[in-house]
PDB file of N, CA and C in Angstrom:
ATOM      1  N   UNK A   1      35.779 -20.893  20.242  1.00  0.00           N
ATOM      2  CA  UNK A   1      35.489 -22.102  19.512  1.00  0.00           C
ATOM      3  C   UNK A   1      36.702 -23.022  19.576  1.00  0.00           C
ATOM      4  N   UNK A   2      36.716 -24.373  19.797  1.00  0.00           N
ATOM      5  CA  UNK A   2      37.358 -25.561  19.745  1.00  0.00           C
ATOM      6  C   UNK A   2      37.881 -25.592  18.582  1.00  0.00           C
ATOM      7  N   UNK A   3      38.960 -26.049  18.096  1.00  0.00           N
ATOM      8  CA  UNK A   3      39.104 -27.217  16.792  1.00  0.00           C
ATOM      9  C   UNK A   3      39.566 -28.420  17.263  1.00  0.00           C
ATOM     10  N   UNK A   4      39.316 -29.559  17.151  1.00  0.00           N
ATOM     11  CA  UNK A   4      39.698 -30.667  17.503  1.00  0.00           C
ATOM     12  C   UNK A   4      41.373 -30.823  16.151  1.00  0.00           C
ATOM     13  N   UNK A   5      42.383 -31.442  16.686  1.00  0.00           N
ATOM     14  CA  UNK A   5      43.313 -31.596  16.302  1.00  0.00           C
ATOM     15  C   UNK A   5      44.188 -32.912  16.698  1.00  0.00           C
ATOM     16  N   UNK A   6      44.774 -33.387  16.045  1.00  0.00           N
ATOM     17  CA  UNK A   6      45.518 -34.494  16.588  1.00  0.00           C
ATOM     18  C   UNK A   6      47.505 -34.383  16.981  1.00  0.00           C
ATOM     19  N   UNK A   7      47.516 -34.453  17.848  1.00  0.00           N
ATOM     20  CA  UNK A   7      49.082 -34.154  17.954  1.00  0.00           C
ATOM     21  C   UNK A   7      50.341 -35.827  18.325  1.00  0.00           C
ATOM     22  N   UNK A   8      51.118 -35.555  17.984  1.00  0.00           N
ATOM     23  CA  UNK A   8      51.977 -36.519  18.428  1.00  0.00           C
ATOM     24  C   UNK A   8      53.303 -35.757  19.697  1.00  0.00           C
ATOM     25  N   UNK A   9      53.142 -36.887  20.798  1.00  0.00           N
ATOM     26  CA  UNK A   9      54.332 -36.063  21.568  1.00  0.00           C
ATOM     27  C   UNK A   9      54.778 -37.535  22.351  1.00  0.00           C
ATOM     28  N   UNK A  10      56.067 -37.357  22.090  1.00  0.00           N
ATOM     29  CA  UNK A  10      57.328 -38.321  22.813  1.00  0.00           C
ATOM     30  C   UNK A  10      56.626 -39.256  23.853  1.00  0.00           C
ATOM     31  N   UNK A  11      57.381 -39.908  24.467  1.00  0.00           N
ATOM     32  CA  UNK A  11      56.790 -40.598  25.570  1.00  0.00           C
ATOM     33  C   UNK A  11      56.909 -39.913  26.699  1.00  0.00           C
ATOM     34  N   UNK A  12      57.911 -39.375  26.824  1.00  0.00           N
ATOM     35  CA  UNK A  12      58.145 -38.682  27.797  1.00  0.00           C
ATOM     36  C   UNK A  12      57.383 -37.362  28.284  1.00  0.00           C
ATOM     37  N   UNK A  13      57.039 -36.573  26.704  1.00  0.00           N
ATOM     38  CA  UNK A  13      56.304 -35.867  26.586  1.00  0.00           C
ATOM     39  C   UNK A  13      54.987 -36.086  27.594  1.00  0.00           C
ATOM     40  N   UNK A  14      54.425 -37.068  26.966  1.00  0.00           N
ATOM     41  CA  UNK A  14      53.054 -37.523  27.315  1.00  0.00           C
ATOM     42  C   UNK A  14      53.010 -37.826  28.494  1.00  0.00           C
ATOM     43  N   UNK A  15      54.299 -38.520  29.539  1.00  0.00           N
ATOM     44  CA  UNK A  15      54.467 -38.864  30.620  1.00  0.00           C
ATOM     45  C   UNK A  15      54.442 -37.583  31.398  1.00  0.00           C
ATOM     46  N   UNK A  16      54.919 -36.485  30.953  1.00  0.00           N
ATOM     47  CA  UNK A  16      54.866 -35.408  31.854  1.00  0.00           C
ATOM     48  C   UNK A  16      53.801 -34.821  31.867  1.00  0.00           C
ATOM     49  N   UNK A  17      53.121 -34.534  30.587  1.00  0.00           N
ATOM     50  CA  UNK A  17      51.546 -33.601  30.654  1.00  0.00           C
ATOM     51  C   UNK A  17      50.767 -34.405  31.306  1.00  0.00           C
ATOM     52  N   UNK A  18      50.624 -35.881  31.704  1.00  0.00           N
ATOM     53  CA  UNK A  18      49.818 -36.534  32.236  1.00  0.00           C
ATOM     54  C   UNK A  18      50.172 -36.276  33.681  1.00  0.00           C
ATOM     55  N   UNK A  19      51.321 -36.480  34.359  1.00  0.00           N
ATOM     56  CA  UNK A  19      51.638 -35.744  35.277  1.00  0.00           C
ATOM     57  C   UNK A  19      51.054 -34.752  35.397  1.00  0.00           C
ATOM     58  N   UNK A  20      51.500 -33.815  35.086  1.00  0.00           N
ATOM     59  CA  UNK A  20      50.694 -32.501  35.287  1.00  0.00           C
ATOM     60  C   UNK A  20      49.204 -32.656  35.342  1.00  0.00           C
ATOM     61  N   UNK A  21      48.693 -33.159  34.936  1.00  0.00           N
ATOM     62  CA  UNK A  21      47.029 -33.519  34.973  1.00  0.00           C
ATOM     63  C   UNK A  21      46.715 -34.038  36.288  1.00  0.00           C
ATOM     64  N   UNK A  22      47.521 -35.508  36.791  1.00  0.00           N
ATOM     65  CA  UNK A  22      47.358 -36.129  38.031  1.00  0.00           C
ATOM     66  C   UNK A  22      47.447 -35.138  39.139  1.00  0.00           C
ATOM     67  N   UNK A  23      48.888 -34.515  38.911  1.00  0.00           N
ATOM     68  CA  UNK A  23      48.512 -33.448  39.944  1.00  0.00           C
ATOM     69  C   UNK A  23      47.762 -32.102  40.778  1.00  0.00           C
ATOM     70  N   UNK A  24      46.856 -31.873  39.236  1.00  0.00           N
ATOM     71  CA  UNK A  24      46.048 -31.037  39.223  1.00  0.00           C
ATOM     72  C   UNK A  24      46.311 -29.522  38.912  1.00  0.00           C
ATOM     73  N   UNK A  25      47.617 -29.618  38.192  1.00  0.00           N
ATOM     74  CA  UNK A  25      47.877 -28.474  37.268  1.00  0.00           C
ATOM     75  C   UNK A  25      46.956 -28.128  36.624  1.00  0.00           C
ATOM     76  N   UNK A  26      46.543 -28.817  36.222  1.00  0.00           N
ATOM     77  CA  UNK A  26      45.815 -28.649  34.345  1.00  0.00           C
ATOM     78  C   UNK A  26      44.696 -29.711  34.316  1.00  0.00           C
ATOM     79  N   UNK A  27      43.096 -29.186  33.339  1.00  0.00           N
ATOM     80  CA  UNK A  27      42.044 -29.925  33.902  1.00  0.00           C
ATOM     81  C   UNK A  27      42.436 -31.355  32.917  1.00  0.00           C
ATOM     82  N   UNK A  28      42.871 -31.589  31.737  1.00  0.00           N
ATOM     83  CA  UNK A  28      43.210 -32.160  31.022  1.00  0.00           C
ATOM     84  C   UNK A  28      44.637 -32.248  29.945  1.00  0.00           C
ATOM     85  N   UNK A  29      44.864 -33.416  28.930  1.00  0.00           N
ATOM     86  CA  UNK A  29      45.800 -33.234  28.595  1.00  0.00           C
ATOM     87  C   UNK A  29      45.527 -32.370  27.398  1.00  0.00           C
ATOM     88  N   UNK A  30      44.557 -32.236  26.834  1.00  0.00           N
ATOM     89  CA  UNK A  30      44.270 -30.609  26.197  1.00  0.00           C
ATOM     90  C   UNK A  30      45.012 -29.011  26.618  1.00  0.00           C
ATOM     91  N   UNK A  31      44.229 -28.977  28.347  1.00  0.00           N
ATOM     92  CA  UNK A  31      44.685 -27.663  28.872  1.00  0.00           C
ATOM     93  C   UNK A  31      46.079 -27.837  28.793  1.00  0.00           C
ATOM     94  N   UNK A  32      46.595 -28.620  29.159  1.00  0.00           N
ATOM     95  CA  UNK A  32      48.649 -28.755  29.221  1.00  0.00           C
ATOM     96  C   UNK A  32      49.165 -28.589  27.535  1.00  0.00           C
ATOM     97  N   UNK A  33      48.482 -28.949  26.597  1.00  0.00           N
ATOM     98  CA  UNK A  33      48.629 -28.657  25.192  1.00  0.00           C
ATOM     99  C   UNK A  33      48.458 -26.588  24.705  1.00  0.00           C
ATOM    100  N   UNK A  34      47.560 -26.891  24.802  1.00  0.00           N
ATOM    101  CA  UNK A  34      46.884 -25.433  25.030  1.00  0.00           C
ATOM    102  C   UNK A  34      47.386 -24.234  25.630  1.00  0.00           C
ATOM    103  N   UNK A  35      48.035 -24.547  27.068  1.00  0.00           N
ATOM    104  CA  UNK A  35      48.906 -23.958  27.782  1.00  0.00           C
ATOM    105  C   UNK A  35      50.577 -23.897  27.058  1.00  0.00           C
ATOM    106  N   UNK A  36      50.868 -24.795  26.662  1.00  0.00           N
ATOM    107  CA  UNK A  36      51.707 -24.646  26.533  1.00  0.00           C
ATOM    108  C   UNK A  36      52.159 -23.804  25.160  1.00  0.00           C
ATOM    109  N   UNK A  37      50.664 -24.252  23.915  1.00  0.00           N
ATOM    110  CA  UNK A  37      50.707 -23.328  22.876  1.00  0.00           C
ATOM    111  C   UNK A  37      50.823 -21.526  23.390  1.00  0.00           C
ATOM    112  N   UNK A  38      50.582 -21.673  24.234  1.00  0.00           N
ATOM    113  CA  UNK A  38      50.111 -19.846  24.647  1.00  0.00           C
ATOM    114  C   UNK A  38      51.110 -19.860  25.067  1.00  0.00           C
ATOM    115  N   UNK A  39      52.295 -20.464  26.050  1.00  0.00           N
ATOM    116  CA  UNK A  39      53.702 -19.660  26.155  1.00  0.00           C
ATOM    117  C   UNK A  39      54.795 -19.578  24.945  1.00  0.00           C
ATOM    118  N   UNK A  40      54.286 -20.383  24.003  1.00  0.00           N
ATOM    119  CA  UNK A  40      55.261 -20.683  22.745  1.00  0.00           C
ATOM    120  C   UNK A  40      54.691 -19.509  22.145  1.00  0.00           C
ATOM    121  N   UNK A  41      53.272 -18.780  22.133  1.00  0.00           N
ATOM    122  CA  UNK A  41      52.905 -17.946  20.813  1.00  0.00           C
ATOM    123  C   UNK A  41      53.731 -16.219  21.983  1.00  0.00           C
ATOM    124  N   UNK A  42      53.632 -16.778  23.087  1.00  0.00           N
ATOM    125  CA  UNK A  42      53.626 -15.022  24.249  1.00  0.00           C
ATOM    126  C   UNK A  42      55.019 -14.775  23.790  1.00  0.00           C
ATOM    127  N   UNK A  43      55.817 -16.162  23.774  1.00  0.00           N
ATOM    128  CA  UNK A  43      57.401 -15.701  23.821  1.00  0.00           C
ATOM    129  C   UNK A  43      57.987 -15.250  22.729  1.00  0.00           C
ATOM    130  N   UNK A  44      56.989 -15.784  21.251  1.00  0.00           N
ATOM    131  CA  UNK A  44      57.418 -15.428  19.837  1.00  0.00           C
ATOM    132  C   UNK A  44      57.063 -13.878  19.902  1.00  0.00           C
ATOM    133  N   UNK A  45      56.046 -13.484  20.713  1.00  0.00           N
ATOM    134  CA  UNK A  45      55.411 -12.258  20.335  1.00  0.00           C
ATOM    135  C   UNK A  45      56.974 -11.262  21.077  1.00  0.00           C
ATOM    136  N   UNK A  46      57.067 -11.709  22.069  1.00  0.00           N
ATOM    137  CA  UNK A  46      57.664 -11.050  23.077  1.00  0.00           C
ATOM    138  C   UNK A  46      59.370 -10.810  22.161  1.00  0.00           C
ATOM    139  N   UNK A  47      59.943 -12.041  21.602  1.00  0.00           N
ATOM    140  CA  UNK A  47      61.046 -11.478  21.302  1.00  0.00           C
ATOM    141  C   UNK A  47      61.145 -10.767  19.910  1.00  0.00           C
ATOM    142  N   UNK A  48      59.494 -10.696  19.490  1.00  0.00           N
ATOM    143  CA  UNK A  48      59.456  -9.894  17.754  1.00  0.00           C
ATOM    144  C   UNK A  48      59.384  -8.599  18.654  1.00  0.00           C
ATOM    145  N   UNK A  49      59.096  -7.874  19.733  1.00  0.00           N
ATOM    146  CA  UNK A  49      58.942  -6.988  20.447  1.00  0.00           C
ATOM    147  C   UNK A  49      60.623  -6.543  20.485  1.00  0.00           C
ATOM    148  N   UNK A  50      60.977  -7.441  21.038  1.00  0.00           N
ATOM    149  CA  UNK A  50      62.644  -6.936  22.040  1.00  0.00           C
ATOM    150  C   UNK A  50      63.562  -6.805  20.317  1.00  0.00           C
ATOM    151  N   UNK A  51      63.098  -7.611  19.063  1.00  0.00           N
ATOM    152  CA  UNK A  51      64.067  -7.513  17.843  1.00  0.00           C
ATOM    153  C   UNK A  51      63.392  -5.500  17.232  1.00  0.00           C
ATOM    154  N   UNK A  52      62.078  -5.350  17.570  1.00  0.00           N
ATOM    155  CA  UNK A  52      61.691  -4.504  16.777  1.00  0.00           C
ATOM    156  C   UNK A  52      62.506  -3.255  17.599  1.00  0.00           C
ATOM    157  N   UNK A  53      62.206  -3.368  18.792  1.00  0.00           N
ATOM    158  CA  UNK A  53      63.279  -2.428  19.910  1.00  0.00           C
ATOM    159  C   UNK A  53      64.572  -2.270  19.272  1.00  0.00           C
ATOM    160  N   UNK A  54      65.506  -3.525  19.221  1.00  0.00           N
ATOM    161  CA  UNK A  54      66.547  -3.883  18.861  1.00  0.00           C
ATOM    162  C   UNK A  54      67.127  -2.677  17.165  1.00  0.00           C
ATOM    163  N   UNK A  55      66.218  -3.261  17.054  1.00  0.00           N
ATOM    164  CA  UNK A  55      65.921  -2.270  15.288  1.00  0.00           C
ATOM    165  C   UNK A  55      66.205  -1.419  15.627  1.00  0.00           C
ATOM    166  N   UNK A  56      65.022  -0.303  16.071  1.00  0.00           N
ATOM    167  CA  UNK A  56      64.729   0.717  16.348  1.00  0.00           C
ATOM    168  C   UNK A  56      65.801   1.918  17.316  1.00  0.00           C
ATOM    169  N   UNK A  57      66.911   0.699  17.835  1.00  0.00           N
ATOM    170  CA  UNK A  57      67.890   1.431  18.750  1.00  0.00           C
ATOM    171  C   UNK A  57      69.239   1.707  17.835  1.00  0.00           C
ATOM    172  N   UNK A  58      69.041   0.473  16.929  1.00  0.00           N
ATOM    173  CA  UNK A  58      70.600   0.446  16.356  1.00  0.00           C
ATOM    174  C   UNK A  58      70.360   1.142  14.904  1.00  0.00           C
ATOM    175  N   UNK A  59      68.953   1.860  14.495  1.00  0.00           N
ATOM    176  CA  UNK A  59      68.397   2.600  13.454  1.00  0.00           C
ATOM    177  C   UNK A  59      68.747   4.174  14.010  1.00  0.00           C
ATOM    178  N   UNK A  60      68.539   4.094  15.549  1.00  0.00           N
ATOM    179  CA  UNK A  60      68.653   5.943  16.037  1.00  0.00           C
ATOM    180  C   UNK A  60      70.372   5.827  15.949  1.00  0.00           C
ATOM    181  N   UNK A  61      70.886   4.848  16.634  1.00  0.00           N
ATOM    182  CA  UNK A  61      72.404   5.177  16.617  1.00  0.00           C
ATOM    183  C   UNK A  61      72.918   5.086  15.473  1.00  0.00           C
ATOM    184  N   UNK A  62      72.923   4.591  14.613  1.00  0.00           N
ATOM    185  CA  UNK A  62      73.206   4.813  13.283  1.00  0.00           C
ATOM    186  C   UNK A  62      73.444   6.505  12.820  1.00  0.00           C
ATOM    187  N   UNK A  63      72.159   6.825  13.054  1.00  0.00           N
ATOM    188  CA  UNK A  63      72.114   8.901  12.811  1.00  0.00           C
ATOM    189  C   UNK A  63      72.450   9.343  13.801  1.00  0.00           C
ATOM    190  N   UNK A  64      73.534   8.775  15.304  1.00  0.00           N
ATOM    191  CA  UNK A  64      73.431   9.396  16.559  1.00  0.00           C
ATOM    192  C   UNK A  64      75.118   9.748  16.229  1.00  0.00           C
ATOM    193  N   UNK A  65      75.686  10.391  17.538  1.00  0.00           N
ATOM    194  CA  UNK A  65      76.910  10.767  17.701  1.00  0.00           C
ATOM    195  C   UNK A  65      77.651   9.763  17.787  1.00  0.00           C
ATOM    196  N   UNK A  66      79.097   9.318  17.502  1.00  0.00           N
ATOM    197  CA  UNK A  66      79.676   8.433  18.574  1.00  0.00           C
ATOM    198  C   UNK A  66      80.619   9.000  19.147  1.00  0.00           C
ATOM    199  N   UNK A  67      81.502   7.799  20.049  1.00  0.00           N
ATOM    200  CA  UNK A  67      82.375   7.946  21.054  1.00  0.00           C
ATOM    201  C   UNK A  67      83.440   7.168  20.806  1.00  0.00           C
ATOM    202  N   UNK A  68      84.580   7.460  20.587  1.00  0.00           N
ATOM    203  CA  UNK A  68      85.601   6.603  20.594  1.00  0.00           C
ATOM    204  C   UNK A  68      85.592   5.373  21.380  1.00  0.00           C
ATOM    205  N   UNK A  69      86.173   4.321  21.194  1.00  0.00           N
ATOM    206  CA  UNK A  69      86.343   3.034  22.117  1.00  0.00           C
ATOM    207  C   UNK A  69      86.846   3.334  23.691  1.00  0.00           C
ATOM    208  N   UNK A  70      87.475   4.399  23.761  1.00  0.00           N
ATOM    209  CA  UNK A  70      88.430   4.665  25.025  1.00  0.00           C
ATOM    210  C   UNK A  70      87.756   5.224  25.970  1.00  0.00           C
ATOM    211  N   UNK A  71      86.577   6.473  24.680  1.00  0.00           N
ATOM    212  CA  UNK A  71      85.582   7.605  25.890  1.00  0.00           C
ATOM    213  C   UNK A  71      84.374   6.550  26.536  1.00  0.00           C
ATOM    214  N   UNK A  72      83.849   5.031  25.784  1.00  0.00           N
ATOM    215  CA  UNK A  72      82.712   4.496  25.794  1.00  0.00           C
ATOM    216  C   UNK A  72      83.565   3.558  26.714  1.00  0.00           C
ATOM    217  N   UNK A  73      84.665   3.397  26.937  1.00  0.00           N
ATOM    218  CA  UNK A  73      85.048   2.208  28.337  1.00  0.00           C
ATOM    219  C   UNK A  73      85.294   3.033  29.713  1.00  0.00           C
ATOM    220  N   UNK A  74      85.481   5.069  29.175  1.00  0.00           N
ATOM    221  CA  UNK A  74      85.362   5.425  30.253  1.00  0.00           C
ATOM    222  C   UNK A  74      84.393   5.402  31.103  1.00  0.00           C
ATOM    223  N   UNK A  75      83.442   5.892  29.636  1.00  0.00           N
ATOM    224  CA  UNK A  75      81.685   5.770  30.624  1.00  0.00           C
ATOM    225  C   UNK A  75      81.504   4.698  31.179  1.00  0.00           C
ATOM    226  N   UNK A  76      81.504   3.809  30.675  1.00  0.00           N
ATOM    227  CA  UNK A  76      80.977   2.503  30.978  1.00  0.00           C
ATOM    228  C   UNK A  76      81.896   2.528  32.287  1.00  0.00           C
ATOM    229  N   UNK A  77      82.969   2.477  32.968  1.00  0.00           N
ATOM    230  CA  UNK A  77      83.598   2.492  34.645  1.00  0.00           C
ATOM    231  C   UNK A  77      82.916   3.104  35.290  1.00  0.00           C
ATOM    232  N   UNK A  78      82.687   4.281  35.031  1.00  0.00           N
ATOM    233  CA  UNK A  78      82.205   5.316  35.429  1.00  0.00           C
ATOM    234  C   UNK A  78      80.921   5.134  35.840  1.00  0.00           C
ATOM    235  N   UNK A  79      80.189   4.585  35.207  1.00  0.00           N
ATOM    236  CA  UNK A  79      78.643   3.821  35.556  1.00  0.00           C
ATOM    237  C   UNK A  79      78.689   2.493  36.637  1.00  0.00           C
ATOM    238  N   UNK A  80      80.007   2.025  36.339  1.00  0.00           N
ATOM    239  CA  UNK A  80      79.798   0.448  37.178  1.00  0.00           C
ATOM    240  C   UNK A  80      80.737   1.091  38.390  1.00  0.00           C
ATOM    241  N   UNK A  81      81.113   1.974  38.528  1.00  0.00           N
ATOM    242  CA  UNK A  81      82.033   2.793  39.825  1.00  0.00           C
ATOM    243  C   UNK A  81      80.631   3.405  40.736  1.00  0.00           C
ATOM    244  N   UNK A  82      79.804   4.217  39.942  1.00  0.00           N
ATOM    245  CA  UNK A  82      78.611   4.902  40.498  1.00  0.00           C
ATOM    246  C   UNK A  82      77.788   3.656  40.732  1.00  0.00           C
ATOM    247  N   UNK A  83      77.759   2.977  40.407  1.00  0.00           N
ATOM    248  CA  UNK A  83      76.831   1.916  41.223  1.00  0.00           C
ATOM    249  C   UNK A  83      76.991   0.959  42.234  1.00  0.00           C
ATOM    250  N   UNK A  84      78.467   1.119  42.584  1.00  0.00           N
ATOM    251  CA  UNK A  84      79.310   0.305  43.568  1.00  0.00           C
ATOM    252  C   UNK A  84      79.175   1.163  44.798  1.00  0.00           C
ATOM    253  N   UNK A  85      79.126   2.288  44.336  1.00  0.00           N
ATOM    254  CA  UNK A  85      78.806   3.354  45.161  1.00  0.00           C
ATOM    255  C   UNK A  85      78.109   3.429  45.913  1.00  0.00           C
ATOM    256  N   UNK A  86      76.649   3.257  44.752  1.00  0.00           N
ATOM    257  CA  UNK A  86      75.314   3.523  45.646  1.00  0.00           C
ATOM    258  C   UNK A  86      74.758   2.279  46.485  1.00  0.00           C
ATOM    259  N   UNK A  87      75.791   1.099  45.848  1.00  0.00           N
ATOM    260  CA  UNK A  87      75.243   0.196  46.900  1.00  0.00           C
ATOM    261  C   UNK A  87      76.722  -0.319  47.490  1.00  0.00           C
ATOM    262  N   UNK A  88      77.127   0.685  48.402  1.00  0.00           N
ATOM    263  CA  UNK A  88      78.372   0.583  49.013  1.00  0.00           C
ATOM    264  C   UNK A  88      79.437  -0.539  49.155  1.00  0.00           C
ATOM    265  N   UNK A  89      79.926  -0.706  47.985  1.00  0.00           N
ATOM    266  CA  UNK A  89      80.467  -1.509  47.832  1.00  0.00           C
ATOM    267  C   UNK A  89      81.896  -1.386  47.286  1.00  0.00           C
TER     268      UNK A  89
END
């Protein structure tokens, strides 16, 4: 189902979605509205995803082991040495 809605967008704005229309991106300046709502709602979804991850990593390390600053810059060479490696470098 539709809702009809009214929006305001820049000049420039409007200069570009119309573009996009002329060129045959998009069937109207609706679809370029529309479209563009769906990458604004994918990307909100996407970084409540990567924060809940985020959570969820710095919630296990919290109850996890640690490593001194000195043993965690060893690893860390040690990883960017083994990968220089494997791509002979």
């Amino acid at each position: 189902m539709s809702v009809k809605a009214s929006v305001s967008l820049t000049e420039q704005q409007d200069s570009f979605a119309r573009s996009l229309v002329a060129e045959g991106h998009y069937s109207s300046l609706s679809a370029v509205v529309q479209r563009g709502l769906e990458l604004v709602r994918s990307e909100s979804k996407r970084e409540e995803v990567e924060l809940q991850a985020l959570r969820a990593f710095f919630e296990e390390r919290k109850h996890g082991k640690f490593v001194s600053a000195a043993e965690g810059r060893k690893r860390t060479e040690g990883m960017i040495a083994a990968k220089r490696r494997a791509q002979g470098v």
